[in-house]
PDB file of N, CA and C in Angstrom:
ATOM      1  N   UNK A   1       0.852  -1.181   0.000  1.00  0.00           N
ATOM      2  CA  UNK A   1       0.000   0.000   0.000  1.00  0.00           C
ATOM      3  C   UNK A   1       0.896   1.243   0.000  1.00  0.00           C
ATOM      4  N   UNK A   2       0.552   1.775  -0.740  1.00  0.00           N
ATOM      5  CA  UNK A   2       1.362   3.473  -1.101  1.00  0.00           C
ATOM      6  C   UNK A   2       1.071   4.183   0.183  1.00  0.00           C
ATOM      7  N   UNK A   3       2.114   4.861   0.185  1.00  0.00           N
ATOM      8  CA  UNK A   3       2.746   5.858   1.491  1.00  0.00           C
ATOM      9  C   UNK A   3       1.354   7.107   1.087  1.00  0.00           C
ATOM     10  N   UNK A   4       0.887   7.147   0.450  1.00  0.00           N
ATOM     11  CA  UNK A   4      -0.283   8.304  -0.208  1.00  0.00           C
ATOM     12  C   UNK A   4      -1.465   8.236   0.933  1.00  0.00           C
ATOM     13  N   UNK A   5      -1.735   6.889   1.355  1.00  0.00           N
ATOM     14  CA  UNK A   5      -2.971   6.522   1.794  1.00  0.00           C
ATOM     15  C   UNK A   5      -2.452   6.863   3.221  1.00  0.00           C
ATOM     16  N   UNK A   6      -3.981   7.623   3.774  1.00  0.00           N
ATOM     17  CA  UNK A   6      -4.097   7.857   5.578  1.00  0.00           C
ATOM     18  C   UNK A   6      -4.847   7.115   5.955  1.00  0.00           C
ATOM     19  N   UNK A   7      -4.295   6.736   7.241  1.00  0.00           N
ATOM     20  CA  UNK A   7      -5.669   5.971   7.864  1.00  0.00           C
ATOM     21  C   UNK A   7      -6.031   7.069   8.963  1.00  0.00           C
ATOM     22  N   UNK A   8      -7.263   6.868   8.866  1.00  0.00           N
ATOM     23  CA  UNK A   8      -8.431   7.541   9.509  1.00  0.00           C
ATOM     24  C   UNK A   8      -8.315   6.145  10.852  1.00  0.00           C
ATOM     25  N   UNK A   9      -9.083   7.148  11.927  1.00  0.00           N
ATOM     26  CA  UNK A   9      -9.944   6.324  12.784  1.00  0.00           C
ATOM     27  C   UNK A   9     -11.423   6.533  13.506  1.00  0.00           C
ATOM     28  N   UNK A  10     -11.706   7.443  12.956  1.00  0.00           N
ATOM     29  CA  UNK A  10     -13.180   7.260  13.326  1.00  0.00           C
ATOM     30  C   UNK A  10     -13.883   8.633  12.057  1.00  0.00           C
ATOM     31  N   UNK A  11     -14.805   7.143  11.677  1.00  0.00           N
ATOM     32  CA  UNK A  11     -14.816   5.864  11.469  1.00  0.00           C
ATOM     33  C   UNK A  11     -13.265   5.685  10.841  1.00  0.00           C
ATOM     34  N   UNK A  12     -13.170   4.405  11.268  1.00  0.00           N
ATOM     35  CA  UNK A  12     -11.928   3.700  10.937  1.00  0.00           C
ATOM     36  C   UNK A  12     -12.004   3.470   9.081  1.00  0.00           C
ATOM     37  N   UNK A  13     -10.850   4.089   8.850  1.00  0.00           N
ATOM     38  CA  UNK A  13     -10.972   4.368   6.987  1.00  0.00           C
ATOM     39  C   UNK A  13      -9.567   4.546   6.088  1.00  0.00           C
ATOM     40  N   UNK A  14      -9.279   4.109   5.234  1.00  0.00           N
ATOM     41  CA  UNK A  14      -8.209   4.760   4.302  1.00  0.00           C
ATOM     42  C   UNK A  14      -8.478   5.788   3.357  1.00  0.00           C
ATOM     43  N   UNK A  15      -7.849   6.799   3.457  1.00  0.00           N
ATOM     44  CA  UNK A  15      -8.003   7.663   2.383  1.00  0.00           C
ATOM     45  C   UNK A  15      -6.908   8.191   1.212  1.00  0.00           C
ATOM     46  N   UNK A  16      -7.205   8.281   0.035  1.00  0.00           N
ATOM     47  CA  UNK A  16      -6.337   9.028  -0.982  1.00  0.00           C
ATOM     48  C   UNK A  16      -6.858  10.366  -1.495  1.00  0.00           C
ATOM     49  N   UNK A  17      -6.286  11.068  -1.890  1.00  0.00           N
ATOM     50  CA  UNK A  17      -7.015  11.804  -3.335  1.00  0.00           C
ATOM     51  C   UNK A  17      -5.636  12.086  -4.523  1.00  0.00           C
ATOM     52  N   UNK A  18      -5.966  11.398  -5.430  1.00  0.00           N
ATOM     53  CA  UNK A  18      -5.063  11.461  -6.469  1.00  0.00           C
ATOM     54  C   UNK A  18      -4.893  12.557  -7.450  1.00  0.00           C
ATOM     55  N   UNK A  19      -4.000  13.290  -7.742  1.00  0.00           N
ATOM     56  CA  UNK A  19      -4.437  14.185  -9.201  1.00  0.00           C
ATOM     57  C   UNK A  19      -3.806  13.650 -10.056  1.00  0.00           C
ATOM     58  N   UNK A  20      -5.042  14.281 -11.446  1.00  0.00           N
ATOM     59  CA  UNK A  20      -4.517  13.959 -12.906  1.00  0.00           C
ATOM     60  C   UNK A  20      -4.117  15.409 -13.775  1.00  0.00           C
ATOM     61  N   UNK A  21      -3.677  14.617 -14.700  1.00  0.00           N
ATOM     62  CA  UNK A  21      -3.470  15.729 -15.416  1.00  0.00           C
ATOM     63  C   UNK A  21      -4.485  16.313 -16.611  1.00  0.00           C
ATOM     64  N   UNK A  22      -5.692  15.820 -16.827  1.00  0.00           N
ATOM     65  CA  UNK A  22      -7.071  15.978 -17.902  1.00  0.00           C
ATOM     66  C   UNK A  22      -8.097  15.180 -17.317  1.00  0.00           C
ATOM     67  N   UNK A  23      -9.370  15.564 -17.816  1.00  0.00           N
ATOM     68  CA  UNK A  23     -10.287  14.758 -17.716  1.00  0.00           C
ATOM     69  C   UNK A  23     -10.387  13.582 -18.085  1.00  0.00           C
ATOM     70  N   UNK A  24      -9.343  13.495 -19.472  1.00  0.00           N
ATOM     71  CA  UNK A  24      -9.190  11.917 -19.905  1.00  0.00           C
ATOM     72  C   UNK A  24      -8.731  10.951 -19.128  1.00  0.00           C
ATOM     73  N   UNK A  25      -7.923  11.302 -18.246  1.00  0.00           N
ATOM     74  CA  UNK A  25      -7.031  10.106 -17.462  1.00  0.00           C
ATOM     75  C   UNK A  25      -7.745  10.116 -16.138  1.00  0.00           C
ATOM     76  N   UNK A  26      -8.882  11.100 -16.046  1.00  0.00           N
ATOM     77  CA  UNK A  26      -9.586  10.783 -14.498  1.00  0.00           C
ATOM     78  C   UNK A  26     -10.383  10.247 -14.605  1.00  0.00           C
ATOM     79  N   UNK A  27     -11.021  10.269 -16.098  1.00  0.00           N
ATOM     80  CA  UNK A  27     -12.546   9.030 -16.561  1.00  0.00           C
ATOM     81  C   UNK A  27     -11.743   7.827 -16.469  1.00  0.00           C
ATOM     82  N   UNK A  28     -10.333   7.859 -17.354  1.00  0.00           N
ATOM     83  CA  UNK A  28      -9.880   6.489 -17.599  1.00  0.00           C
ATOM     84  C   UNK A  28      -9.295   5.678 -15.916  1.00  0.00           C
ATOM     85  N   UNK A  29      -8.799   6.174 -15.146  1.00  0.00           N
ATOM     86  CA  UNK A  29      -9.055   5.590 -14.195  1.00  0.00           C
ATOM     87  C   UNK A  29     -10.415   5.040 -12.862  1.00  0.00           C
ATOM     88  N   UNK A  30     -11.234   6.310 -13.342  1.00  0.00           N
ATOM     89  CA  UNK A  30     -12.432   5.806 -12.673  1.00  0.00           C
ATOM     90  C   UNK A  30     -13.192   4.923 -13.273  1.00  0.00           C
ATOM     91  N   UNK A  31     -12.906   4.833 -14.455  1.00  0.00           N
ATOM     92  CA  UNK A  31     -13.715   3.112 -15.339  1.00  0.00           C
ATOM     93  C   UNK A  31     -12.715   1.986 -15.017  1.00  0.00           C
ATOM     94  N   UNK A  32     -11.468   2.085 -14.549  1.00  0.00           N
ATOM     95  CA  UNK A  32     -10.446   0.848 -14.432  1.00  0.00           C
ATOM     96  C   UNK A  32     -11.183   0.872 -12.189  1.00  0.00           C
ATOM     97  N   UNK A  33     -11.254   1.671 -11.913  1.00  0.00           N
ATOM     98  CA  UNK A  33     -11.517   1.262 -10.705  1.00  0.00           C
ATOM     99  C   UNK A  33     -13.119   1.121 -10.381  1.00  0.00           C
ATOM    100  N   UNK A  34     -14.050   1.249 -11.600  1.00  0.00           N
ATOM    101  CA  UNK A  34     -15.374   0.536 -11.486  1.00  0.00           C
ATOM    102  C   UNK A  34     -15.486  -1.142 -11.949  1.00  0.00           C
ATOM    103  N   UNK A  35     -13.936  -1.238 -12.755  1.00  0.00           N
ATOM    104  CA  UNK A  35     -14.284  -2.603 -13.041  1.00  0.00           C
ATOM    105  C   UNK A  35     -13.642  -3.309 -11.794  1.00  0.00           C
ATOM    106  N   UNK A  36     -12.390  -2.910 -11.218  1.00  0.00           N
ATOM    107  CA  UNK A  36     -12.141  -3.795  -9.943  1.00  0.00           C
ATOM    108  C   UNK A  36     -13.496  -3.625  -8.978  1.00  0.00           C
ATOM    109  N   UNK A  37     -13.949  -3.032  -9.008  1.00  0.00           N
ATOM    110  CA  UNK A  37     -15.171  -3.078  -7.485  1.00  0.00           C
ATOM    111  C   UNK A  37     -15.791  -3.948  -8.057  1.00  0.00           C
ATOM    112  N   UNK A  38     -16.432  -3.901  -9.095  1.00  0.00           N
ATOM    113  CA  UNK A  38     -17.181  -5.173  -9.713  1.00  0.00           C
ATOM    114  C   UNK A  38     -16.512  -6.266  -9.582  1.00  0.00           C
ATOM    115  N   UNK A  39     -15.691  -6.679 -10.143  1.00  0.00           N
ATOM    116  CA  UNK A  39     -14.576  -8.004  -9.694  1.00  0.00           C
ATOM    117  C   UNK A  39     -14.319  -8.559  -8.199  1.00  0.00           C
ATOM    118  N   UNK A  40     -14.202  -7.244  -7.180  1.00  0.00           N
ATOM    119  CA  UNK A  40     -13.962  -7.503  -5.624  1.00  0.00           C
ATOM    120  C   UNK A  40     -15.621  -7.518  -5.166  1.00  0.00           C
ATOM    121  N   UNK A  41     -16.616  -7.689  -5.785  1.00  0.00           N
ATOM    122  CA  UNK A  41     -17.780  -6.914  -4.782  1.00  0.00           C
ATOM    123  C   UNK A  41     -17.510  -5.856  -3.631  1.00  0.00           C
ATOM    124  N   UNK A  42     -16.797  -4.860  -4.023  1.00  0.00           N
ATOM    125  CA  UNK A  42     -16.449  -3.381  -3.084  1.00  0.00           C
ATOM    126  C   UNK A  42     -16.827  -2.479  -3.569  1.00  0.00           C
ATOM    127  N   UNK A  43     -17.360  -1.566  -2.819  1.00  0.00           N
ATOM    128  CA  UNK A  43     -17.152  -0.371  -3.690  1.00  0.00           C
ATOM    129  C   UNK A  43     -17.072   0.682  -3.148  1.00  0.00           C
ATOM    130  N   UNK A  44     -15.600   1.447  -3.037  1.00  0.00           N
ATOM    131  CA  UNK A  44     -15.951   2.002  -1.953  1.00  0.00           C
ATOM    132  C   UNK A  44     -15.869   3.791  -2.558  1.00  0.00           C
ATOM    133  N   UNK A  45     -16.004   4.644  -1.166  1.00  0.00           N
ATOM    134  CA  UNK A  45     -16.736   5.818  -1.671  1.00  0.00           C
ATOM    135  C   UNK A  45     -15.649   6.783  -2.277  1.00  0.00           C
ATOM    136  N   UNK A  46     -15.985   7.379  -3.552  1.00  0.00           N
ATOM    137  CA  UNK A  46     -15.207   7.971  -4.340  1.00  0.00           C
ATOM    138  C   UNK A  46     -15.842   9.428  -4.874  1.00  0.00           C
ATOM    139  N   UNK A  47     -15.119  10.405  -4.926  1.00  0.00           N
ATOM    140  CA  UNK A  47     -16.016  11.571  -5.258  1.00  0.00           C
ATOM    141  C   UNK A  47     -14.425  12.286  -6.430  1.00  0.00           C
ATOM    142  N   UNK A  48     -15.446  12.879  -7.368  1.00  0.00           N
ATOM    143  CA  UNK A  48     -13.805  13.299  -8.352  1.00  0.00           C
ATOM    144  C   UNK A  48     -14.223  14.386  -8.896  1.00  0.00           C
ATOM    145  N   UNK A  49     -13.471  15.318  -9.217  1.00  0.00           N
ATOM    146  CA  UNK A  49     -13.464  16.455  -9.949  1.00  0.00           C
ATOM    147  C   UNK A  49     -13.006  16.154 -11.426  1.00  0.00           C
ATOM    148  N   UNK A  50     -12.570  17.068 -12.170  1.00  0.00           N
ATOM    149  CA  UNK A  50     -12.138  17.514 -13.777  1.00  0.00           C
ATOM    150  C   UNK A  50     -10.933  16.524 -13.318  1.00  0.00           C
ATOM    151  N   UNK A  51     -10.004  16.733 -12.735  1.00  0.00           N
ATOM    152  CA  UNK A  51      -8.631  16.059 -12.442  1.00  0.00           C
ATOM    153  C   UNK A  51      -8.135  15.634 -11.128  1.00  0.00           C
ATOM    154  N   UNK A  52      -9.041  15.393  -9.967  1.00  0.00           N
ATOM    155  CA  UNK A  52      -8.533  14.430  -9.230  1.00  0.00           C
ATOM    156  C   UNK A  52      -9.906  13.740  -8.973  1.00  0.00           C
ATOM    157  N   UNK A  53      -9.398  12.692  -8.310  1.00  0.00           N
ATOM    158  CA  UNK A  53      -9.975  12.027  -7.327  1.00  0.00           C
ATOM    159  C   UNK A  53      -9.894  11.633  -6.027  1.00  0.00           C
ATOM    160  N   UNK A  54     -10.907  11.857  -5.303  1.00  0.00           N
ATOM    161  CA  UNK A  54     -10.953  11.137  -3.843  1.00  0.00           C
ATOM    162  C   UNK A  54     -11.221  10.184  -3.537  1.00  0.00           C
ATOM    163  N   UNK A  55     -10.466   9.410  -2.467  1.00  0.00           N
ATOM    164  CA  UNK A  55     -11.115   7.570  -2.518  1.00  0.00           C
ATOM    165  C   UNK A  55     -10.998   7.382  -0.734  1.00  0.00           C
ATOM    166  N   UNK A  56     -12.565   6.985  -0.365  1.00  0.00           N
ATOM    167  CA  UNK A  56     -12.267   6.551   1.442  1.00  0.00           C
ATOM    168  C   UNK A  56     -12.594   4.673   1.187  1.00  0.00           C
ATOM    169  N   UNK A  57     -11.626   4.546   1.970  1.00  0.00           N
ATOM    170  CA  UNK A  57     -11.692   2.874   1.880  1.00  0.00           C
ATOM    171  C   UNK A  57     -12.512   2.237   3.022  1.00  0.00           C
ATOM    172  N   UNK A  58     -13.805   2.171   3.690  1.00  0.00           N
ATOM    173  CA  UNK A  58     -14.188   1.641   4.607  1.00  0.00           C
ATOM    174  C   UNK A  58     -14.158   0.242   5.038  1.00  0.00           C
ATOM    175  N   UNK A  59     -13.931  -0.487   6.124  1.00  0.00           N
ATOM    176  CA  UNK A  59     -14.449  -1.917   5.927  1.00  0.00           C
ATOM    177  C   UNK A  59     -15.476  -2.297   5.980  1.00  0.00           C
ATOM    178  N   UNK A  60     -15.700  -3.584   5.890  1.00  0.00           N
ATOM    179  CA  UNK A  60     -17.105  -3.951   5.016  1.00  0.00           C
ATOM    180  C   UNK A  60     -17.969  -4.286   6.408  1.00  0.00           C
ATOM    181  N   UNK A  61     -17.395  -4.395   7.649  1.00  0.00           N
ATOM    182  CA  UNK A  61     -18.238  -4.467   9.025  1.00  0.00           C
ATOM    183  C   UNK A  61     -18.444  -2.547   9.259  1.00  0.00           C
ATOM    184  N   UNK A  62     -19.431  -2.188   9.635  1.00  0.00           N
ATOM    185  CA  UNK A  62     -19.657  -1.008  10.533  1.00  0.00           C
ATOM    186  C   UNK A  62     -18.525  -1.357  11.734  1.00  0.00           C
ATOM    187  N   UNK A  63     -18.027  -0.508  12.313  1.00  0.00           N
ATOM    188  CA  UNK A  63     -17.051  -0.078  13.669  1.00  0.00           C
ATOM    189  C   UNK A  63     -15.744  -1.254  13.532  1.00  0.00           C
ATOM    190  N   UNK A  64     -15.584  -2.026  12.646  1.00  0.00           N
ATOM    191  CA  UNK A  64     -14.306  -2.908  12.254  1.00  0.00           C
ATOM    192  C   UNK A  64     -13.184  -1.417  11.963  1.00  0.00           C
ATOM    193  N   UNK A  65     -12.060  -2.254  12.096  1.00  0.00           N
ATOM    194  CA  UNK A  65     -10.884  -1.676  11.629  1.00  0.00           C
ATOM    195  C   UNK A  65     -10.037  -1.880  10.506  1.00  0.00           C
ATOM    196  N   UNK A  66      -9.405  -0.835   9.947  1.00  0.00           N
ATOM    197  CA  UNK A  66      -8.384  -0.759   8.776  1.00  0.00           C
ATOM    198  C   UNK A  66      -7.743  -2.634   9.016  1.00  0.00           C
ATOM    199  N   UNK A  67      -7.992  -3.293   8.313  1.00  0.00           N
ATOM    200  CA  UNK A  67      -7.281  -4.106   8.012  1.00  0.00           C
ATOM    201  C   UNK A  67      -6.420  -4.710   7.115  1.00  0.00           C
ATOM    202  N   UNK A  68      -6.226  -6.080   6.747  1.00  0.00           N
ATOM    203  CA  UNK A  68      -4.982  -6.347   5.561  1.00  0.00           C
ATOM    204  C   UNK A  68      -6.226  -6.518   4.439  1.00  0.00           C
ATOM    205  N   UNK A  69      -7.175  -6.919   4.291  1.00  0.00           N
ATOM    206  CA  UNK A  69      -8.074  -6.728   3.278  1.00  0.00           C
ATOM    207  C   UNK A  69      -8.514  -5.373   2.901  1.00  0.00           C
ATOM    208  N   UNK A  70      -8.517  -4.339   3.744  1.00  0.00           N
ATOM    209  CA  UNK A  70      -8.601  -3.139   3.185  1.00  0.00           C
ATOM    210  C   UNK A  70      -7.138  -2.684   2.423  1.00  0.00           C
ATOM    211  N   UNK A  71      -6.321  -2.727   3.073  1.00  0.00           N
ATOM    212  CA  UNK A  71      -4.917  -2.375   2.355  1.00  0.00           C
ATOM    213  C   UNK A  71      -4.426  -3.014   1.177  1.00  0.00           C
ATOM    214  N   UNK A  72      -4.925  -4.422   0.997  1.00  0.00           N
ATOM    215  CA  UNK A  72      -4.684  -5.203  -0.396  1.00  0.00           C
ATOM    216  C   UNK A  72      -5.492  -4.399  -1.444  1.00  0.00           C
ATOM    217  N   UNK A  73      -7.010  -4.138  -0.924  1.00  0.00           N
ATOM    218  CA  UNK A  73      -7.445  -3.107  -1.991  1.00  0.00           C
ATOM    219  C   UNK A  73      -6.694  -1.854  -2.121  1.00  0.00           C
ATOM    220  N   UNK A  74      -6.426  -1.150  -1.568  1.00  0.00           N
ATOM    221  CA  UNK A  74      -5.801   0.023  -1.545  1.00  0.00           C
ATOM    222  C   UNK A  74      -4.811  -0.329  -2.541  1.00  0.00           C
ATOM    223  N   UNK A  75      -3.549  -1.481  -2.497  1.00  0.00           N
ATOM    224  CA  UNK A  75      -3.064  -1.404  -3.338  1.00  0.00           C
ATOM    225  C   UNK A  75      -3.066  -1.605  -4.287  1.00  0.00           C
ATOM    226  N   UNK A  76      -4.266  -2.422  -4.877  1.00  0.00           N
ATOM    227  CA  UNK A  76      -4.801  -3.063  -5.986  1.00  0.00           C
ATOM    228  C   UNK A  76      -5.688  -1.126  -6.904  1.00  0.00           C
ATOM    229  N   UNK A  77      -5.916  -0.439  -6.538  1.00  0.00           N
ATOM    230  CA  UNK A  77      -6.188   0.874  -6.506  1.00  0.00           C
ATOM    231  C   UNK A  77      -5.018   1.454  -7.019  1.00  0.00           C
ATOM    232  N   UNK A  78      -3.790   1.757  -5.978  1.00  0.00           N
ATOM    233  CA  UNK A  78      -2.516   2.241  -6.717  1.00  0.00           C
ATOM    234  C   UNK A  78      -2.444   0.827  -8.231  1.00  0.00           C
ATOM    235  N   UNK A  79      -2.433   0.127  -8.464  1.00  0.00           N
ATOM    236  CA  UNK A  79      -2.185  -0.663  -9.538  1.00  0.00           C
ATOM    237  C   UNK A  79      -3.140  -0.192 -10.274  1.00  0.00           C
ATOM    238  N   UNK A  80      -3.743   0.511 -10.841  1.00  0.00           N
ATOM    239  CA  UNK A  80      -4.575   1.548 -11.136  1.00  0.00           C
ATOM    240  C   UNK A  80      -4.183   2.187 -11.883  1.00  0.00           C
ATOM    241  N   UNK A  81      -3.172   2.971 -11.331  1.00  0.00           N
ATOM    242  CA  UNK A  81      -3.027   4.409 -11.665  1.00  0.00           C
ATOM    243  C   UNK A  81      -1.901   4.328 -13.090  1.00  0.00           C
ATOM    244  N   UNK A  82      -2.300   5.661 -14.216  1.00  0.00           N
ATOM    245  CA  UNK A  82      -1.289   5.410 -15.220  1.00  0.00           C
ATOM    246  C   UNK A  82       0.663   4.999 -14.987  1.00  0.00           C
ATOM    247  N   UNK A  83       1.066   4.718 -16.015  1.00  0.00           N
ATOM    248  CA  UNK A  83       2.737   4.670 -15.311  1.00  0.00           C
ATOM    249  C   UNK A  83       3.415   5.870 -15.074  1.00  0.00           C
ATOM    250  N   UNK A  84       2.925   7.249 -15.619  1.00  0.00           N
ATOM    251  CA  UNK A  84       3.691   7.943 -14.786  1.00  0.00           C
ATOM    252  C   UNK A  84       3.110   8.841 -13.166  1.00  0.00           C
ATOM    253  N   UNK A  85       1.924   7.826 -12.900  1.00  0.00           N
ATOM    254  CA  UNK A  85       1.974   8.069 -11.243  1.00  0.00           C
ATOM    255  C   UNK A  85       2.623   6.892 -10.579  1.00  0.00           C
ATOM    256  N   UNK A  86       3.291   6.148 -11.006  1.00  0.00           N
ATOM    257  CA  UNK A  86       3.687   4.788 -10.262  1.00  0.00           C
ATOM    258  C   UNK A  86       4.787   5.497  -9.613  1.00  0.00           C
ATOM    259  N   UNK A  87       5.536   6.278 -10.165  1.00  0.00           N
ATOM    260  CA  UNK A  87       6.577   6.774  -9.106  1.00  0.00           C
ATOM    261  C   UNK A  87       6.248   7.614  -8.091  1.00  0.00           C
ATOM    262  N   UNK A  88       5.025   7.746  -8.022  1.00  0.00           N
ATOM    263  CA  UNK A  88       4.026   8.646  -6.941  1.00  0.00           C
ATOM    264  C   UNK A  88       3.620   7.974  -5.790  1.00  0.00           C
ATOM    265  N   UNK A  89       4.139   6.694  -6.205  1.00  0.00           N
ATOM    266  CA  UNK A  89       3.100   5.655  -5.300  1.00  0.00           C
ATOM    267  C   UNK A  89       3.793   5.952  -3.260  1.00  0.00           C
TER     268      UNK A  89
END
């Protein structure tokens, strides 16, 4: 999991917000991270502008904690992102 992501604790949560550089590459990642939620049954809450995005990672219990299944998504999320944010990670 990328050094990007905070954990929250109440509610207990991961958060990012990524920027892009156009609208093209913020659609094209928010359609690559609608098809993983479909694939994981997750989906977690995302809100985006022209060029970034925001992402809170909740777990899937109410009052549970950040765990290793939340953080595998998280990084499966950075695996996401075009190659020149990988050095962002």
């Amino acid at each position: 999991m990328s050094e990007k992501w905070t954990v929250r604790k109440r509610p207990a949560r991961l958060e990012r917000r990524i920027e892009f550089t156009d609208y093209e590459e913020t659609r094209e990642f928010l359609d690559r991270a609608a098809d993983l939620a479909e694939r994981q049954g997750y989906y977690p809450d995302m809100s985006f502008g022209r060029t970034h995005v925001s992402i809170s990672l909740l777990p899937k219990e109410e009052g549970a904690e950040v765990d290793d299944e939340l953080k595998q998504y998280a990084e499966q999320m950075d695996a996401l992102l075009p190659a020149d944010h990988q050095d962002n990670l």
